[in-house]
Protein backbone atom coordinates (compact mmCIF):
# COMPACT_ATOMS: atom_id res chain seq x y z
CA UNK A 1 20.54 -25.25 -22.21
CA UNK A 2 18.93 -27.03 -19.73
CA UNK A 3 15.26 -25.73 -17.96
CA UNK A 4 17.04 -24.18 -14.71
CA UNK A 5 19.26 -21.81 -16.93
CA UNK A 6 16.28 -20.54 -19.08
CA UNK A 7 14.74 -19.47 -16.08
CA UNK A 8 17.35 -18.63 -13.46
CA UNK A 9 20.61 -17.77 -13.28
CA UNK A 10 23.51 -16.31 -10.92
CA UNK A 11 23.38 -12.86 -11.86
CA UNK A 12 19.12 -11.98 -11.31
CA UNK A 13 19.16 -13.97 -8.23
CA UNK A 14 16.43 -15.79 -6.68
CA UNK A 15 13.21 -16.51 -8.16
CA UNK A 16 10.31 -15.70 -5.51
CA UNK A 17 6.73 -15.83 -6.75
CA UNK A 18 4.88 -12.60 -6.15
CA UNK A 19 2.19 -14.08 -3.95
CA UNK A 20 4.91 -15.71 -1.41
CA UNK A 21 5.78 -12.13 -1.22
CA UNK A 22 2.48 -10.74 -0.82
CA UNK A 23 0.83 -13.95 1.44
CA UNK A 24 -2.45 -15.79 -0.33
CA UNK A 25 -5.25 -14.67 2.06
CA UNK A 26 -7.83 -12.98 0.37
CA UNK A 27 -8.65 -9.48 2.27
CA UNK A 28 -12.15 -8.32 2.03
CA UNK A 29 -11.40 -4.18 1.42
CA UNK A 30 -13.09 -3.04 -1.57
CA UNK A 31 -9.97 -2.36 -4.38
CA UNK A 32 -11.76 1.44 -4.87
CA UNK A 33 -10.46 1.99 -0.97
CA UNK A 34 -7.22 2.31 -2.05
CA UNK A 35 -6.80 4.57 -5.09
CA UNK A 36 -3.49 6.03 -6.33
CA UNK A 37 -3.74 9.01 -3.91
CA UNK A 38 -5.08 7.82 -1.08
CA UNK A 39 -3.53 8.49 2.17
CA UNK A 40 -2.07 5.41 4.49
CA UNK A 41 -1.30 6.00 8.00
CA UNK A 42 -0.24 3.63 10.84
CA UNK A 43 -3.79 2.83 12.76
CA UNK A 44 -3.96 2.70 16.06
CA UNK A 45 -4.04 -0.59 17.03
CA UNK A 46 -0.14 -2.19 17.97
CA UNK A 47 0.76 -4.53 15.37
CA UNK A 48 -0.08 -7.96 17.42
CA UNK A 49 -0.24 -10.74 14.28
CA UNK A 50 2.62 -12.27 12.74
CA UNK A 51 3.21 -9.84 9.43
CA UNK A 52 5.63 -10.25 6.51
CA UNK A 53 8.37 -8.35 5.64
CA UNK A 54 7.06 -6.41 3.37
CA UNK A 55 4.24 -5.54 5.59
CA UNK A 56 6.28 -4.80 8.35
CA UNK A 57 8.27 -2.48 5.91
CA UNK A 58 4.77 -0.84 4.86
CA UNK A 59 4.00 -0.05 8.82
CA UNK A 60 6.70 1.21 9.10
CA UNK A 61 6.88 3.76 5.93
CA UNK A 62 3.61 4.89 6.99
CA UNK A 63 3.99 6.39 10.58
CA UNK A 64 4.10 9.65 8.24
CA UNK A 65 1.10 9.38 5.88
CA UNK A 66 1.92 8.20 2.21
CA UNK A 67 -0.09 7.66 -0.95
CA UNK A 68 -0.29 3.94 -2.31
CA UNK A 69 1.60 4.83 -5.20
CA UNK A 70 4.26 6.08 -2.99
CA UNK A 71 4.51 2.91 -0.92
CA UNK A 72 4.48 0.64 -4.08
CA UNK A 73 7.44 2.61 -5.30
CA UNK A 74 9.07 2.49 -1.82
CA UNK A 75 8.69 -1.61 -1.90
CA UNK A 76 9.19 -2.03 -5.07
CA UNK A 77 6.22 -3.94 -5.89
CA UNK A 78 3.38 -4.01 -8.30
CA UNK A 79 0.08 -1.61 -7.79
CA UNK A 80 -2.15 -4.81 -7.21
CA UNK A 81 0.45 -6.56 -4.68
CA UNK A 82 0.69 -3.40 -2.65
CA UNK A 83 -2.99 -3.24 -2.68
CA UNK A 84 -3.91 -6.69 -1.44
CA UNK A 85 -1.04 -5.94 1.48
CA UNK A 86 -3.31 -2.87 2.19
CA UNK A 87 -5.88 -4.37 2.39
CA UNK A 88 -4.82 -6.98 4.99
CA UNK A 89 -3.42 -4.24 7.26
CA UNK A 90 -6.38 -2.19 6.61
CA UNK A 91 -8.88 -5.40 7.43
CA UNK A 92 -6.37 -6.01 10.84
CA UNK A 93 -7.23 -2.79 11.92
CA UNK A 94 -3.05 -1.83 11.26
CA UNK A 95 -3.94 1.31 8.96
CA UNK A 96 -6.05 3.36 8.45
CA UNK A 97 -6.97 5.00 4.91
CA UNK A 98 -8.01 8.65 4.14
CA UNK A 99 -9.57 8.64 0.38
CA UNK A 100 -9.05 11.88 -1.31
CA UNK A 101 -12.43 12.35 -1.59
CA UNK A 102 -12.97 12.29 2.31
CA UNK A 103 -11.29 15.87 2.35
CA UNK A 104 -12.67 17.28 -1.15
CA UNK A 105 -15.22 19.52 0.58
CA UNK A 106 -12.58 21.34 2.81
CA UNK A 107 -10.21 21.81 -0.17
CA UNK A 108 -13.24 23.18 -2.47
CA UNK A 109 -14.15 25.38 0.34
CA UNK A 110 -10.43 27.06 1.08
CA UNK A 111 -10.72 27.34 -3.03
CA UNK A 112 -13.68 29.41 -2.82
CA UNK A 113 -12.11 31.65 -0.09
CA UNK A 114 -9.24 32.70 -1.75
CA UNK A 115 -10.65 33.15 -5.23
CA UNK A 116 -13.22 35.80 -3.50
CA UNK A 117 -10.56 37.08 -2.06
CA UNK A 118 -9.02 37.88 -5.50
């Protein structure tokens, strides 16, 4: 068996790195930005920079708002991957991110309501 059949063959296609994928810049976003459940939405700036096709796939998944978790499973891609691609799209101004905490007050408020309501 000779190195190229140990590590590719016919049947699983071909082999591309994960960082090819997912481009080798080196966003600044903080990873916290983009918890599990956060929210991504297209921003409102036009998409004017050259973007992969998995980031191009991301924009346009997100024109109704999605969780990271749910766009990682869409692109079939790792949690970290689909984080740094946030992050690039969040630093060119191509998304915009609503953490779950930015809307805790308003939930914990409508809680109160009803349960005096009871």
């Amino acid at each position: 068996m000779t190195w190229d059949e140990t590590w590719y063959d016919e049947d699983s296609g071909p082999l591309v790195r994960l960082y090819a994928r997912t481009g080798n810049g080196a966003p600044t976003g903080a990873p916290d930005d983009f918890e599990l459940n956060a929210l991504i939405s297209r921003g409102a700036h036009p998409a004017s920079a050259e973007l992969s096709p998995v980031e191009s796939v991301i924009l346009r998944l997100v024109v109704v708002p999605l969780s990271v978790s749910e766009i990682a499973a869409e692109v079939d891609l790792p949690l970290g991957a689909v984080r740094t691609l946030l992050r690039g799209l969040h630093d060119g101004g191509l998304i915009e991110v609503r953490r779950p905490a930015d809307s805790m007050p308003h939930v914990l408020e409508q809680l109160l309501t009803g349960l005096r309501s009871l």
